[in-house]
Protein backbone atom coordinates (compact mmCIF):
# COMPACT_ATOMS: atom_id res chain seq x y z
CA UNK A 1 56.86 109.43 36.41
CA UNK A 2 57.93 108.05 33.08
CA UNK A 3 55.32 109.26 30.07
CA UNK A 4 52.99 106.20 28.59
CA UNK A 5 53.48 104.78 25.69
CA UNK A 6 51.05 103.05 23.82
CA UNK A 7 53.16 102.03 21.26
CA UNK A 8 56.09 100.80 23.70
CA UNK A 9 53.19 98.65 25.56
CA UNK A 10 51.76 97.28 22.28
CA UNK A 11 55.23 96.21 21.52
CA UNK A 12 55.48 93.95 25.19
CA UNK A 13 52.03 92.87 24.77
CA UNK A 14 52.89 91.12 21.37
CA UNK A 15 56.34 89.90 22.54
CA UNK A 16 54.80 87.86 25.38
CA UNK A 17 52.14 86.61 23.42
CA UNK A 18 54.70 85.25 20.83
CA UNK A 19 56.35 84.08 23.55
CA UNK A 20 53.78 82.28 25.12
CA UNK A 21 52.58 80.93 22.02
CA UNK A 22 55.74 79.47 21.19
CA UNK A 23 55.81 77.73 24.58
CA UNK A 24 52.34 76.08 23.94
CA UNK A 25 53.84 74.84 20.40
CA UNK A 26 57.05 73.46 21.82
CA UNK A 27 55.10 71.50 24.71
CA UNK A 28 52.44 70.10 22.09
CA UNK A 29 55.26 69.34 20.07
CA UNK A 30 57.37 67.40 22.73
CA UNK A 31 53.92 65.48 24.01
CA UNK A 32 53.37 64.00 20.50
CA UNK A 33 57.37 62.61 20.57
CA UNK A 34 56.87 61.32 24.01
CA UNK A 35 56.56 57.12 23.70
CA UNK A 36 53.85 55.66 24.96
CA UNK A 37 54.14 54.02 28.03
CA UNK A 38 54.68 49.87 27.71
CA UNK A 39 51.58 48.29 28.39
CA UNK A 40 51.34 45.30 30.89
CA UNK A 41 48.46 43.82 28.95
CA UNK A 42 48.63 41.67 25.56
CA UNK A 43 47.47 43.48 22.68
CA UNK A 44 44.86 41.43 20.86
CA UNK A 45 45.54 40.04 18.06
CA UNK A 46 43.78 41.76 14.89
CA UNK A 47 40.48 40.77 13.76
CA UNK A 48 42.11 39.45 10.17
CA UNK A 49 44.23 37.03 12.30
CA UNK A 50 41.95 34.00 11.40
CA UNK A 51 43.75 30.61 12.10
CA UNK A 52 42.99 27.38 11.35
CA UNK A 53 43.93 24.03 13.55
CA UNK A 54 46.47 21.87 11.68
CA UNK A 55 48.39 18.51 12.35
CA UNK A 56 51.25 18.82 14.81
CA UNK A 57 53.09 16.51 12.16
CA UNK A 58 53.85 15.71 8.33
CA UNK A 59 52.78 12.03 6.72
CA UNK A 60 57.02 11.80 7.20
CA UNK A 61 56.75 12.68 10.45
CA UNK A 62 54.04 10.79 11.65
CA UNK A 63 55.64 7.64 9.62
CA UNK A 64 58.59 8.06 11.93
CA UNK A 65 56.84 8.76 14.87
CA UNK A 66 55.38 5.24 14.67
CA UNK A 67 58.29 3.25 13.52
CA UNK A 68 59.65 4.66 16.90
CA UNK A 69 57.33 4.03 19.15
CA UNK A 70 56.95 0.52 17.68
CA UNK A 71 60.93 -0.09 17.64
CA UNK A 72 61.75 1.36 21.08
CA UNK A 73 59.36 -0.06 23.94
CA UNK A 74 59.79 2.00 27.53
CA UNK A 75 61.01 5.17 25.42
CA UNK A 76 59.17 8.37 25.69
CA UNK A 77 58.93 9.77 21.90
CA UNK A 78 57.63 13.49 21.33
CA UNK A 79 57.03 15.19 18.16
CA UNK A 80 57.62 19.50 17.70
CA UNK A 81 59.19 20.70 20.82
CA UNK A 82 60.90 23.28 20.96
CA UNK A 83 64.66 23.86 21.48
CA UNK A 84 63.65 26.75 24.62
CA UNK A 85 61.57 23.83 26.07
CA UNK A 86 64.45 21.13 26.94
CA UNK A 87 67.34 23.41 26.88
CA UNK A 88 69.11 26.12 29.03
CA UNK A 89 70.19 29.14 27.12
CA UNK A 90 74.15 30.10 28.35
CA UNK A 91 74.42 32.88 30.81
CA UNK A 92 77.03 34.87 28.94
CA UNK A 93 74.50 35.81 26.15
CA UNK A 94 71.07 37.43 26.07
CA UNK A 95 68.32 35.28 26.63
CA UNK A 96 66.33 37.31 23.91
CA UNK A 97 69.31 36.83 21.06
CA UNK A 98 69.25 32.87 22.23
CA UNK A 99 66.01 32.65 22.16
CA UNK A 100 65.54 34.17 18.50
CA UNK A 101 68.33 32.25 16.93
CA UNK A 102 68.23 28.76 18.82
CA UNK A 103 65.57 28.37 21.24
CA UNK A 104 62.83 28.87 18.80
CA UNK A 105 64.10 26.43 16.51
CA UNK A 106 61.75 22.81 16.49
CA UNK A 107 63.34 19.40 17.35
CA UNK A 108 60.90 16.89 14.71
CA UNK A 109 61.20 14.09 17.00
CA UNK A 110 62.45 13.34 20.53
CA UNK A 111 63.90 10.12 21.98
CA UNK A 112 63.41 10.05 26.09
CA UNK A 113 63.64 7.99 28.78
CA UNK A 114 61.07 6.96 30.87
CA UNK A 115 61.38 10.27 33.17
CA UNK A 116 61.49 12.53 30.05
CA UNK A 117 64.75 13.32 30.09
CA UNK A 118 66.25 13.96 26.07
CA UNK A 119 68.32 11.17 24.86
CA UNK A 120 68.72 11.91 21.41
CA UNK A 121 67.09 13.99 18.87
CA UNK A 122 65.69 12.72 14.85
CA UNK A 123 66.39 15.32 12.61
CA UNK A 124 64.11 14.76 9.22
CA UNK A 125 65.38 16.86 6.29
CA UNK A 126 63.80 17.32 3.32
CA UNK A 127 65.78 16.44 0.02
CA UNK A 128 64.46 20.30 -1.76
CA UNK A 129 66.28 21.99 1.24
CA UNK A 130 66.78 25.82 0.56
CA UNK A 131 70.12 27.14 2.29
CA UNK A 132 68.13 28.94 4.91
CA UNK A 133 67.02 25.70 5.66
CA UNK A 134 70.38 23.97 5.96
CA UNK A 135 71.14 26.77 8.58
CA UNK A 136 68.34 26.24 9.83
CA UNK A 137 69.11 22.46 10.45
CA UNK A 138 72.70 23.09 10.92
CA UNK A 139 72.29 25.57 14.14
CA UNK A 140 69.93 23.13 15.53
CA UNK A 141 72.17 20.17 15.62
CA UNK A 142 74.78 22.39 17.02
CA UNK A 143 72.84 23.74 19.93
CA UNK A 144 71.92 19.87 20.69
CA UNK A 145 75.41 18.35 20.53
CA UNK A 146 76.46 21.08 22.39
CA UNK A 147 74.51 20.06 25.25
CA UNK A 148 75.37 16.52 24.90
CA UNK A 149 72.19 15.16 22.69
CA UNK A 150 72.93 12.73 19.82
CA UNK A 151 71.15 13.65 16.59
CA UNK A 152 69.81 11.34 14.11
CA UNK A 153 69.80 12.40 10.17
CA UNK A 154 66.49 10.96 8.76
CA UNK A 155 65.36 11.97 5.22
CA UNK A 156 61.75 12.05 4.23
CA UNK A 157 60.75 8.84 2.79
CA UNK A 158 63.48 6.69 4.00
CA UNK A 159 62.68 6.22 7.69
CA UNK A 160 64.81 2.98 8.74
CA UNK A 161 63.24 -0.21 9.19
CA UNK A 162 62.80 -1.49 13.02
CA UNK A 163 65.56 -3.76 13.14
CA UNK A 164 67.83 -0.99 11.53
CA UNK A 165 66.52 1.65 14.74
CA UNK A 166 67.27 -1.07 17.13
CA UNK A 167 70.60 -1.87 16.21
CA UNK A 168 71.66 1.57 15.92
CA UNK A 169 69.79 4.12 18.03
CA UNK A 170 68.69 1.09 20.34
CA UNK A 171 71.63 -0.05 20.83
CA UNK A 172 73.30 3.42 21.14
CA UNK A 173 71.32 4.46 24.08
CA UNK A 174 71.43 1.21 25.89
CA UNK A 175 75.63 2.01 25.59
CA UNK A 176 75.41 5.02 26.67
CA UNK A 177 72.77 3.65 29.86
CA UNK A 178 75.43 1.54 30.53
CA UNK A 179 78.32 4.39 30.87
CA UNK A 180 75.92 6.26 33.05
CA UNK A 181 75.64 3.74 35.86
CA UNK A 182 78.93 2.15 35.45
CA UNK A 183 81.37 5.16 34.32
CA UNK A 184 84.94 3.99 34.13
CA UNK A 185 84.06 0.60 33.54
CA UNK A 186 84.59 -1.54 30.31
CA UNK A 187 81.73 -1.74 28.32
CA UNK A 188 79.62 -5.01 28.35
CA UNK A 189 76.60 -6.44 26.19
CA UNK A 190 73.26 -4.96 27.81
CA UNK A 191 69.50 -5.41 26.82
CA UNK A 192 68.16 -3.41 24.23
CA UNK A 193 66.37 -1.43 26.50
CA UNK A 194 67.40 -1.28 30.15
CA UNK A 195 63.59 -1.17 31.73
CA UNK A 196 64.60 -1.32 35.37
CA UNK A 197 66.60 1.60 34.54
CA UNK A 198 63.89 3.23 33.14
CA UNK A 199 62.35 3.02 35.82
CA UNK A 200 64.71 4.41 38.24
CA UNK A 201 65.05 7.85 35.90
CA UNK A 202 61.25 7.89 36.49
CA UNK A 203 62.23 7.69 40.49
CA UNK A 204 64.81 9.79 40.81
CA UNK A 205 63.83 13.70 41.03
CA UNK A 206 66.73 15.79 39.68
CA UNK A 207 66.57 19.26 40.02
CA UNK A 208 69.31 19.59 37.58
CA UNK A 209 66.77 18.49 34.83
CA UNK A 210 63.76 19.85 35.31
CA UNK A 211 62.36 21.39 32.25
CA UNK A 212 62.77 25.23 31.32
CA UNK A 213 59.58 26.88 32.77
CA UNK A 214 56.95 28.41 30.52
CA UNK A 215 57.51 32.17 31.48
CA UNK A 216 61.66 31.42 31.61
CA UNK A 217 62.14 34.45 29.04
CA UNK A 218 59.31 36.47 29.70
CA UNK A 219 61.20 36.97 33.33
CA UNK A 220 64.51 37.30 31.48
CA UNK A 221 63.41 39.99 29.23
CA UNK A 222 62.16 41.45 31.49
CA UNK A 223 64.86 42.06 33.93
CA UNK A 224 66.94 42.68 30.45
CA UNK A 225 64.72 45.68 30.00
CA UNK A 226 64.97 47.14 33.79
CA UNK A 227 69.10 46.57 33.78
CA UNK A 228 69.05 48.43 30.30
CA UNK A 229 67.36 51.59 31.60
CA UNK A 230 68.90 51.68 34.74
């Protein structure tokens, strides 16, 4: 039987408490790193978040609005909608990239038919633009012609008189009416504003239309988010 030590078992005695100290620290250590995990609920917003309710559109706006409304009968006009609201981001790029650079971008007034389906979009620009917003302005109208909308240039304070809108954007979208039920055919005068047409859009339920849902990029990010970490 070996002879006892005390000194040899003082020696062990420290060496596995050191040891088992320094596993303690190490799993503390890698508990404080670990993220939190995502919660499902909203966070509320802070307590020093205090809005206030404010007009959905400038005197400019409003102005144009009117003139509008007043110059095209049967049309649908709509004031601050969103670009993620009446268009479909493209599949070959992240919903969340399209979403931040295009989709959250503002059309100031939309033109519609009768089944609100976008026609063309006014575009009022300020004459103090900064070059931000020129960009700004810029990637909108590209996004829209893009998906075959016609945009309108207005600049605050000279909103065209109602004979002026008829002639032009009336008469534009009556044209392009026109090509829509006829295609291939030779242009020919039309009314100003096709109402039995109108009509039928209002009719006719097309899938192929329907506006971009609510939730459409809550989903996508989503499923972003799972594909990522898989």
């Amino acid at each position: 039987m070996l002879p006892f030590d005390p000194l040899v078992t003082s020696a062990l005695a420290a060496a596995l408490l050191l040891f088992t100290l320094l596993a303690l620290h190490r799993r503390r250590h890698a508990a404080r790193r670990r993220p939190e995990p995502a919660s499902t609920v909203a966070p509320e917003a802070p307590a020093e978040w205090s809005t206030e309710a404010v007009r959905v559109m400038s005197i400019h706006e409003r102005r144009a609005h009117d003139m509008l409304g007043r110059s095209l009968p049967g049309m649908l006009v709509l004031a601050q909608v969103p670009l993620a609201r009446f268009l479909r981001p493209p599949s070959a790029h992240g919903h969340a990239r399209w979403q931040r650079d295009v989709g959250a971008l503002n059309a100031d007034l939309l033109i519609c038919d009768a089944g609100s389906r976008v026609l063309a979009v006014i575009d009022i620009r300020s004459a103090r633009e900064t070059e931000r917003s020129r960009d700004r302005h810029e990637r909108l109208a590209r996004a829209l012609r893009t998906a075959g909308i016609r945009v309108y240039v207005w600049h605050e304070g000279e909103v065209p008189t109602s004979a002026e809108i008829r002639n032009g954007i009336g008469a534009d979208l009556a044209a392009s009416a026109s090509r829509r039920k006829n295609p291939g055919t030779a242009s020919r005068p039309m009314p100003l504003i096709p109402v039995p047409e109108s009509a039928e859009f209002d009719a006719v339920e097309d899938a192929g239309f329907e506006p971009v849902p609510s939730d459409f990029f809550d989903v996508t990010d989503s499923e972003s988010g799972q594909l990522s970490k898989a």
